[in-house]
PDB file of N, CA and C in Angstrom:
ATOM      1  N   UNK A   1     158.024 128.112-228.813  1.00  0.00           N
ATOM      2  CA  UNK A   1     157.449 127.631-230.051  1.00  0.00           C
ATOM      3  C   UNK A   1     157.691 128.604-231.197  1.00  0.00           C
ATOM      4  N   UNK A   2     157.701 129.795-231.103  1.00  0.00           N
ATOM      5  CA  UNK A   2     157.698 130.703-231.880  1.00  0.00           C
ATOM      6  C   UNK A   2     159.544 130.588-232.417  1.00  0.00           C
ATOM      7  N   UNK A   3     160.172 130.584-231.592  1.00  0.00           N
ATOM      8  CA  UNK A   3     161.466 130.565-231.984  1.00  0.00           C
ATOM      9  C   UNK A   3     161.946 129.435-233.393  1.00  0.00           C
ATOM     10  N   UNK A   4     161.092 128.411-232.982  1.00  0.00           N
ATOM     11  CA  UNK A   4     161.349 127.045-233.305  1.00  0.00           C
ATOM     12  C   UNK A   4     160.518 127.152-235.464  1.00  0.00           C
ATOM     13  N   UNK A   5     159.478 128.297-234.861  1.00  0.00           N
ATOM     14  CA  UNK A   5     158.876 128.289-236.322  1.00  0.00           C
ATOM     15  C   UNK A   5     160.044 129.486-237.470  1.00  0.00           C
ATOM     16  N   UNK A   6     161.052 129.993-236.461  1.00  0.00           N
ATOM     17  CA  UNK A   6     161.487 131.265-236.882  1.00  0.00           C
ATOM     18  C   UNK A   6     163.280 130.448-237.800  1.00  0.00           C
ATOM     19  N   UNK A   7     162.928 129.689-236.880  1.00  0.00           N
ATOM     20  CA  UNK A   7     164.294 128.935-237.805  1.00  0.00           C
ATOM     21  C   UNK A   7     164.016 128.155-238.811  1.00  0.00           C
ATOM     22  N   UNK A   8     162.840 127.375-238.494  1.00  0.00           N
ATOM     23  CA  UNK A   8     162.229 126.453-239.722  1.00  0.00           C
ATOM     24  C   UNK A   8     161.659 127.396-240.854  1.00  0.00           C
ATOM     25  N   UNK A   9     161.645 128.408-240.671  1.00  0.00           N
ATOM     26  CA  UNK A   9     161.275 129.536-241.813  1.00  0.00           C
ATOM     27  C   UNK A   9     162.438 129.750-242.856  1.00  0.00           C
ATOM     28  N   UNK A  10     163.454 129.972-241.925  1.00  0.00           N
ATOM     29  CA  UNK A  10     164.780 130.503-242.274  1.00  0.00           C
ATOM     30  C   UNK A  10     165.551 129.384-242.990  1.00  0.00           C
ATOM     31  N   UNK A  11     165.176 128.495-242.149  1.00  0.00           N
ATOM     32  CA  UNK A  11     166.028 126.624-243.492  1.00  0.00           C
ATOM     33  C   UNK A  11     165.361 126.689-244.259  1.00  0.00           C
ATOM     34  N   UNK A  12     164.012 126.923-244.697  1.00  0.00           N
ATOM     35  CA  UNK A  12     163.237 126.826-245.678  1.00  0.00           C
ATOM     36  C   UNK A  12     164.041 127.851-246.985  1.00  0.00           C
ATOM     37  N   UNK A  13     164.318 129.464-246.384  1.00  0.00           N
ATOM     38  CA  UNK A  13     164.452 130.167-247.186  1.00  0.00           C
ATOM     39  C   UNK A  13     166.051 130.015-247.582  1.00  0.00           C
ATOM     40  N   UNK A  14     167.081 129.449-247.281  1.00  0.00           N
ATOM     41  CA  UNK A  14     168.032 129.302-247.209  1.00  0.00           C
ATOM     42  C   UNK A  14     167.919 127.585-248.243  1.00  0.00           C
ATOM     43  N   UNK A  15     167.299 127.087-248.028  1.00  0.00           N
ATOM     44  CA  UNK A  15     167.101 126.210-249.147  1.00  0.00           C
ATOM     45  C   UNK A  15     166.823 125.892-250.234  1.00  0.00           C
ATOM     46  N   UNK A  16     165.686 126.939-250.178  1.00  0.00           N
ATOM     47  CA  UNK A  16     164.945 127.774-251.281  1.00  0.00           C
ATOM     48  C   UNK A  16     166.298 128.445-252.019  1.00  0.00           C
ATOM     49  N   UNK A  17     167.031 129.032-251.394  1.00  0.00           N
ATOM     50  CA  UNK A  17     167.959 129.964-252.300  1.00  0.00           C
ATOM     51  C   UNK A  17     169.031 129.197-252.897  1.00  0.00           C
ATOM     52  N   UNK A  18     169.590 128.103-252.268  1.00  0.00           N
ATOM     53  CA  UNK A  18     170.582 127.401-252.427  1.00  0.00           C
ATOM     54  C   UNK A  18     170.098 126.579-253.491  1.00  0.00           C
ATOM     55  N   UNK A  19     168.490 125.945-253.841  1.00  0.00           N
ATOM     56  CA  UNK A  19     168.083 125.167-254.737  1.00  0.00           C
ATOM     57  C   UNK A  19     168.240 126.298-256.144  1.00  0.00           C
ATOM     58  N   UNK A  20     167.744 127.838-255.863  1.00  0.00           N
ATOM     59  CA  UNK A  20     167.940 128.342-256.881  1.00  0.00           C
ATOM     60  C   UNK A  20     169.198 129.187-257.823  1.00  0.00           C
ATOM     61  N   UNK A  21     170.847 128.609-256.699  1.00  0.00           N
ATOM     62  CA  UNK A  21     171.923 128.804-257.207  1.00  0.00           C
ATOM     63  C   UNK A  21     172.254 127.286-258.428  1.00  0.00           C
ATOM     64  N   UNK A  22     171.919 126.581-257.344  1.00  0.00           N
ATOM     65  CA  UNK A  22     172.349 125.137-257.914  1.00  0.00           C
ATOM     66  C   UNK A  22     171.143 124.866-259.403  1.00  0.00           C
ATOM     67  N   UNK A  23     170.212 125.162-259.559  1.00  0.00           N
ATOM     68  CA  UNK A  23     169.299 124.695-260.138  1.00  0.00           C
ATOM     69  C   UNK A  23     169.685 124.435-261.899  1.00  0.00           C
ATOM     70  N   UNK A  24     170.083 123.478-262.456  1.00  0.00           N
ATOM     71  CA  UNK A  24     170.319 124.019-263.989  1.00  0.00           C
ATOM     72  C   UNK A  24     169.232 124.747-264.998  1.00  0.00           C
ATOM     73  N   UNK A  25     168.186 124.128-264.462  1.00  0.00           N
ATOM     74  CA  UNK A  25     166.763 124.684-265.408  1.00  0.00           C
ATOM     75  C   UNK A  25     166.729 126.090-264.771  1.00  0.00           C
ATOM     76  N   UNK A  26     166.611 127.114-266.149  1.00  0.00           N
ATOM     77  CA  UNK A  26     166.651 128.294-265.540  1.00  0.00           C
ATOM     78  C   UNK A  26     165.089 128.768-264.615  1.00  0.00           C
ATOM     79  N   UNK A  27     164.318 128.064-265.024  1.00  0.00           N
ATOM     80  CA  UNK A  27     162.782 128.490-265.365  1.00  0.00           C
ATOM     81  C   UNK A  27     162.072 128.016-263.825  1.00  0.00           C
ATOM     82  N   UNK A  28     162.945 126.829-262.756  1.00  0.00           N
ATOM     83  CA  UNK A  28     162.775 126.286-261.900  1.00  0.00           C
ATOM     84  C   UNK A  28     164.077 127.046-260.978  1.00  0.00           C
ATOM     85  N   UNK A  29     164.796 127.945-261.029  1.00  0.00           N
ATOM     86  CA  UNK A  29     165.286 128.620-260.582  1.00  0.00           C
ATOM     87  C   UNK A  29     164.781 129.693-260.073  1.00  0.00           C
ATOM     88  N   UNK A  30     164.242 130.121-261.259  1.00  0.00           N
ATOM     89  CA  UNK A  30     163.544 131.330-261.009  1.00  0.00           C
ATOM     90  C   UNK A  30     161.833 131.316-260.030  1.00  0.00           C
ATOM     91  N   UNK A  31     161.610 130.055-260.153  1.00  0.00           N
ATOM     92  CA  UNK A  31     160.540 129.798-259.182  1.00  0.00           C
ATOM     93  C   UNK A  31     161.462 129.541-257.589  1.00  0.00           C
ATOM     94  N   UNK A  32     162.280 129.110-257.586  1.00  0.00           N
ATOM     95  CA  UNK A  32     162.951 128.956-256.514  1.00  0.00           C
ATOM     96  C   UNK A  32     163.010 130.191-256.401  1.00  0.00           C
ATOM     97  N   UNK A  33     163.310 130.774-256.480  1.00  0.00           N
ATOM     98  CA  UNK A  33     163.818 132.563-255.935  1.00  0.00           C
ATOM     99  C   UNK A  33     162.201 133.036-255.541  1.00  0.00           C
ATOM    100  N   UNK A  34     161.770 132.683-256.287  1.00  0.00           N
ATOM    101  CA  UNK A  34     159.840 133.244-255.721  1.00  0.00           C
ATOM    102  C   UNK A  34     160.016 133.058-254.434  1.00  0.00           C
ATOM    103  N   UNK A  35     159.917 131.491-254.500  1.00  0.00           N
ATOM    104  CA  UNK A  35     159.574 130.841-253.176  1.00  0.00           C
ATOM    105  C   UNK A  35     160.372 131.452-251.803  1.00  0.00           C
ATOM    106  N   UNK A  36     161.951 132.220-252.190  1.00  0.00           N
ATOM    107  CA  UNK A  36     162.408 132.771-251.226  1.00  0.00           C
ATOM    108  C   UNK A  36     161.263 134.091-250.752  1.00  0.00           C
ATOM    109  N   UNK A  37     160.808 134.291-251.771  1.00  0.00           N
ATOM    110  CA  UNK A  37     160.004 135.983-251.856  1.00  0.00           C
ATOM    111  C   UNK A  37     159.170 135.539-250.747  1.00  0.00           C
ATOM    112  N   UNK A  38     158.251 134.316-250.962  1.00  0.00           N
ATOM    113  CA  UNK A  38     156.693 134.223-250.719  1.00  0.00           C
ATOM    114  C   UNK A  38     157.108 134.106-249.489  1.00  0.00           C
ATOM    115  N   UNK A  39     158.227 133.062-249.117  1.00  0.00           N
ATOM    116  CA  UNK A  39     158.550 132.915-247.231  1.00  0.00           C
ATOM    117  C   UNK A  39     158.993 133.898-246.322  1.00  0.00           C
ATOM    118  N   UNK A  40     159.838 134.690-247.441  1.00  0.00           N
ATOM    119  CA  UNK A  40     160.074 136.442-246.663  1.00  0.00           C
ATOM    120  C   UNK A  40     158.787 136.714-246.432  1.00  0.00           C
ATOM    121  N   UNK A  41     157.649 136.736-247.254  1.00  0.00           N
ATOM    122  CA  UNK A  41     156.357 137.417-246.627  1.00  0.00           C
ATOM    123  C   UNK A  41     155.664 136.742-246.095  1.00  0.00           C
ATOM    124  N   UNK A  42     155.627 135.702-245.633  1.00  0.00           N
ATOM    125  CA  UNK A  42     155.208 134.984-244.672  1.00  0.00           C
ATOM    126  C   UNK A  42     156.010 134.777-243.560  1.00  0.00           C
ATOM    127  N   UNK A  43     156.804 135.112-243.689  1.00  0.00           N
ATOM    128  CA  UNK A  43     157.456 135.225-242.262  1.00  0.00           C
ATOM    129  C   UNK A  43     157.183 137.208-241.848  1.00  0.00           C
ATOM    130  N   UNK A  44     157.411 137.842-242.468  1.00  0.00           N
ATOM    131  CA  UNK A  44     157.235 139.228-242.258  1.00  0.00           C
ATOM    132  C   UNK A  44     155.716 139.539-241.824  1.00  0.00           C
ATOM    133  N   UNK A  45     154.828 138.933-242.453  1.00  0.00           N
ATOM    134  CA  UNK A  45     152.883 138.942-241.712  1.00  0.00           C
ATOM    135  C   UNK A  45     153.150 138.116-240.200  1.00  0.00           C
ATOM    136  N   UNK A  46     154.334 137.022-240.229  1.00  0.00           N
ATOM    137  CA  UNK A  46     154.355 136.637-238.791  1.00  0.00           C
ATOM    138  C   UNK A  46     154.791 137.735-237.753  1.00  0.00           C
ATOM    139  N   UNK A  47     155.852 138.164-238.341  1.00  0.00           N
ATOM    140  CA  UNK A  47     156.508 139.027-237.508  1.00  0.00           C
ATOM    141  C   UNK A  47     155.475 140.478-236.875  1.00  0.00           C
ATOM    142  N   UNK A  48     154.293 140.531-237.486  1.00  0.00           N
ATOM    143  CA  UNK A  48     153.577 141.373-237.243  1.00  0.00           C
ATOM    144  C   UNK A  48     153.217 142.851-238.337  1.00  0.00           C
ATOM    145  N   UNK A  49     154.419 142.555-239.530  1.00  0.00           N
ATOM    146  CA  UNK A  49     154.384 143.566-240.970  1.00  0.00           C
ATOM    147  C   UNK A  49     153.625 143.327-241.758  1.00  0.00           C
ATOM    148  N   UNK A  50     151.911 143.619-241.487  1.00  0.00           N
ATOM    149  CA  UNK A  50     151.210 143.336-242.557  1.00  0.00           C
ATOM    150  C   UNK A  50     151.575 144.037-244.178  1.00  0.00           C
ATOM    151  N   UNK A  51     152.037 145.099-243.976  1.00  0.00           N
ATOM    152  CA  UNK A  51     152.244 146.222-244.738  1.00  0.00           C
ATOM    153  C   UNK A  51     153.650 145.326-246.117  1.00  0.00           C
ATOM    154  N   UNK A  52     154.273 145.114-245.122  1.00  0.00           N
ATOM    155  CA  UNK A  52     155.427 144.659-245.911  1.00  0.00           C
ATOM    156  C   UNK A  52     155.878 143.697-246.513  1.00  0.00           C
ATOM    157  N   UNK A  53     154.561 142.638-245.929  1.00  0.00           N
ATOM    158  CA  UNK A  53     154.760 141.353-246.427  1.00  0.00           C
ATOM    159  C   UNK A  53     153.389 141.471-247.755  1.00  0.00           C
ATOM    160  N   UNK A  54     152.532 142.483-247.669  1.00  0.00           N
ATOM    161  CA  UNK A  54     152.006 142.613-248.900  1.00  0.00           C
ATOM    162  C   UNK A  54     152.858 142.935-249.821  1.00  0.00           C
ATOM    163  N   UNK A  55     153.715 143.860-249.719  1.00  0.00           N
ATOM    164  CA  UNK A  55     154.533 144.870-250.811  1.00  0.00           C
ATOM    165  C   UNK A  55     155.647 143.225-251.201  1.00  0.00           C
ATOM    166  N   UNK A  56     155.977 142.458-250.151  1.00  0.00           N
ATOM    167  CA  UNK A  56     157.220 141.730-250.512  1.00  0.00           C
ATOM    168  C   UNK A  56     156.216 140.534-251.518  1.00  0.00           C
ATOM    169  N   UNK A  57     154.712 139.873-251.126  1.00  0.00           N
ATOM    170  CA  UNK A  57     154.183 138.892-252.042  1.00  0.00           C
ATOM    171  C   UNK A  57     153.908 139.689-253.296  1.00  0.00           C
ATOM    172  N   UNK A  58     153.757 140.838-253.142  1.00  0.00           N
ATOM    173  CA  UNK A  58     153.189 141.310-254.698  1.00  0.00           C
ATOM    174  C   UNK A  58     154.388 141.563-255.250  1.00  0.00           C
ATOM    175  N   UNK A  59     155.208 142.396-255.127  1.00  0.00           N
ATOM    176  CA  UNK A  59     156.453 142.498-256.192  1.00  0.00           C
ATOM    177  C   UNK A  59     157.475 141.810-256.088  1.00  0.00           C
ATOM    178  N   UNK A  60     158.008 141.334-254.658  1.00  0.00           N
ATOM    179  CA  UNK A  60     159.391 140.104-255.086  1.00  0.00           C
ATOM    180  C   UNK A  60     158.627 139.187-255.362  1.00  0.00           C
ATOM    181  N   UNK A  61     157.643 138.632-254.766  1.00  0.00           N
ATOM    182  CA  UNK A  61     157.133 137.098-255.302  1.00  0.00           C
ATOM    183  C   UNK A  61     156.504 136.797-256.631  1.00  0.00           C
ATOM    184  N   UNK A  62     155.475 137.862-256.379  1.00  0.00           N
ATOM    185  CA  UNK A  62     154.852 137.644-257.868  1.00  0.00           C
ATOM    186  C   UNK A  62     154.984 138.714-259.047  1.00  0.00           C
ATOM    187  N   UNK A  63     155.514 139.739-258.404  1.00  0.00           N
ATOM    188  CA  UNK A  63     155.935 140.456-260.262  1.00  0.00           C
ATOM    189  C   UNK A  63     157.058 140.074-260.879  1.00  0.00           C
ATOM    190  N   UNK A  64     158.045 139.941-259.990  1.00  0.00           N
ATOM    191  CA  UNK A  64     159.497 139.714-260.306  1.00  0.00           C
ATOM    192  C   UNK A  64     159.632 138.365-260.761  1.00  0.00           C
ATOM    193  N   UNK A  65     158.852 137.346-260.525  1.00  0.00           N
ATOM    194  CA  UNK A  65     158.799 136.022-260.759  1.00  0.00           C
ATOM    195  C   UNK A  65     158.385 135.782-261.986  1.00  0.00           C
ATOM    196  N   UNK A  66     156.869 136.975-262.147  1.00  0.00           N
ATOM    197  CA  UNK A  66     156.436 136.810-263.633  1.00  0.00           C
ATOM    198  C   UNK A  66     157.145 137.325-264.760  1.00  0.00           C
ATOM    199  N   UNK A  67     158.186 138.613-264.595  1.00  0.00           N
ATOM    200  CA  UNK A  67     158.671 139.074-265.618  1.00  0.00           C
ATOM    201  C   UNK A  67     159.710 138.385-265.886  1.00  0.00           C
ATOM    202  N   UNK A  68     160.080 137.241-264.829  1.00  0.00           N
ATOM    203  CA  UNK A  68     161.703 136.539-265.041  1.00  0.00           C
ATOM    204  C   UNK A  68     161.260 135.394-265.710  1.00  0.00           C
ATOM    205  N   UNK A  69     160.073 135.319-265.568  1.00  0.00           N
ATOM    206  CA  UNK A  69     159.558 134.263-266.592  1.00  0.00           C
ATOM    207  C   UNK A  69     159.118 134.503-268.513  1.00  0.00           C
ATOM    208  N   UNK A  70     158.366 135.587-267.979  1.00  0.00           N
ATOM    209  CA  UNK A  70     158.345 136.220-269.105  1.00  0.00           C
ATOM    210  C   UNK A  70     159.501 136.706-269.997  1.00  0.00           C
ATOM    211  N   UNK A  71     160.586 137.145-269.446  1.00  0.00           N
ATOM    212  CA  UNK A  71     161.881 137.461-270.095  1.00  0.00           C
ATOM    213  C   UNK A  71     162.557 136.322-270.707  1.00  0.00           C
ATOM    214  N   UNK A  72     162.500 134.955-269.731  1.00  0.00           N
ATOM    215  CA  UNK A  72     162.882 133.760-269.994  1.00  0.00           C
ATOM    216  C   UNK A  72     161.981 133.150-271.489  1.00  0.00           C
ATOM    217  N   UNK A  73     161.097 132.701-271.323  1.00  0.00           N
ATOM    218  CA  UNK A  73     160.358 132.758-272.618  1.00  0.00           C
ATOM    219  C   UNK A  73     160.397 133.527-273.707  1.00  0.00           C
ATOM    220  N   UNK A  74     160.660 134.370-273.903  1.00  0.00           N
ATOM    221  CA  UNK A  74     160.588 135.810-274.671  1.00  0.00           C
ATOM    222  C   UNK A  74     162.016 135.110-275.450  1.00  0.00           C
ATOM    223  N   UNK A  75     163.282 135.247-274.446  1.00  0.00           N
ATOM    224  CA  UNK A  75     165.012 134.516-275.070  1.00  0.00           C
ATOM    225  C   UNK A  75     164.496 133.327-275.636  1.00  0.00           C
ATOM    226  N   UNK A  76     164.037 131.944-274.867  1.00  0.00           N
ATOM    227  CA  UNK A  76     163.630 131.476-276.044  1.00  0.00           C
ATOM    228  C   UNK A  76     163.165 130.992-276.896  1.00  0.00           C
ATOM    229  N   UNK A  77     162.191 132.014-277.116  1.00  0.00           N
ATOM    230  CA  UNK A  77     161.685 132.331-278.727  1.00  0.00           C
ATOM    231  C   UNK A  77     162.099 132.912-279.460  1.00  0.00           C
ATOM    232  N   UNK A  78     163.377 133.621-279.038  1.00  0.00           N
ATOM    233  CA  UNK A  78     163.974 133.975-280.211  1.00  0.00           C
ATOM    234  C   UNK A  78     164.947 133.333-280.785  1.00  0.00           C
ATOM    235  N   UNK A  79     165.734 131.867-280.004  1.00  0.00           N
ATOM    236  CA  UNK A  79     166.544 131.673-280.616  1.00  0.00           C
ATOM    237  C   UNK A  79     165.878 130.488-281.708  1.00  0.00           C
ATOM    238  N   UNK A  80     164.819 130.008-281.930  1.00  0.00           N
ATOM    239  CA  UNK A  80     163.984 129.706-282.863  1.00  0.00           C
ATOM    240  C   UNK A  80     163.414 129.976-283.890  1.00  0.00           C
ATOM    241  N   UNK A  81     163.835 131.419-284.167  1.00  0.00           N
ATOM    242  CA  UNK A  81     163.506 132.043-285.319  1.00  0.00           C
ATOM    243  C   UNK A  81     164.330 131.744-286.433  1.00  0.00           C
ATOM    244  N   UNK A  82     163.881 131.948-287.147  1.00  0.00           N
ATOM    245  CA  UNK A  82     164.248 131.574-289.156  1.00  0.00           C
ATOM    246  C   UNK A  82     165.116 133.015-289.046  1.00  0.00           C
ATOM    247  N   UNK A  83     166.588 132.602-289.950  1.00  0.00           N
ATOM    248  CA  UNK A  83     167.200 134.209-290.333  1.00  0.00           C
ATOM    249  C   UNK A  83     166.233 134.467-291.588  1.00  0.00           C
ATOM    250  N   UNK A  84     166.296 135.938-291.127  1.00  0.00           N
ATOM    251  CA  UNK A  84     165.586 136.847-292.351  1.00  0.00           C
ATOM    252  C   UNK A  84     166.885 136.729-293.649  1.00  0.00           C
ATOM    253  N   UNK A  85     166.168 136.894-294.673  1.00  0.00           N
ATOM    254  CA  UNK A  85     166.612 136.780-296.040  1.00  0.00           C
ATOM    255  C   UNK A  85     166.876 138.668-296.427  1.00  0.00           C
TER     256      UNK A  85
END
């Protein structure tokens, strides 16, 4: 059984990644790439790495997700700006 959850992890994350090559919206890309993060650490707390699957949900999943969002937003708003005079 365990084997069986270890591959269905792995299509997940392999799908996950492939949705976020293909993806045109950058902003749903970049959630796709989370989602690779969040299943690495859920599969890594399976594997018995409590340690590492904290370090992998807090900074690949959710910091890296927020600043790629934040960076994303940030571009554009700027290309909306009025030229200065």
């Amino acid at each position: 059984m365990n084997i069986i959850y270890f591959i269905i992890m792995g299509f997940l994350m392999v799908s996950a990644a492939v949705a976020a090559l293909y993806l045109k919206e950058l902003s749903a890309a970049v959630i796709a790439s989370g989602a690779v993060s969040l299943l690495a650490s859920v599969l890594f707390l399976t594997m018995g790495a409590p340690d590492v699957a904290m370090t992998e949900a807090a900074i690949g999943s959710a910091l890296t997700t927020v600043v790629f969002l934040y960076a994303l937003s940030r571009m554009r708003g700027r290309g909306k700006e009025e030229p200065r005079d």
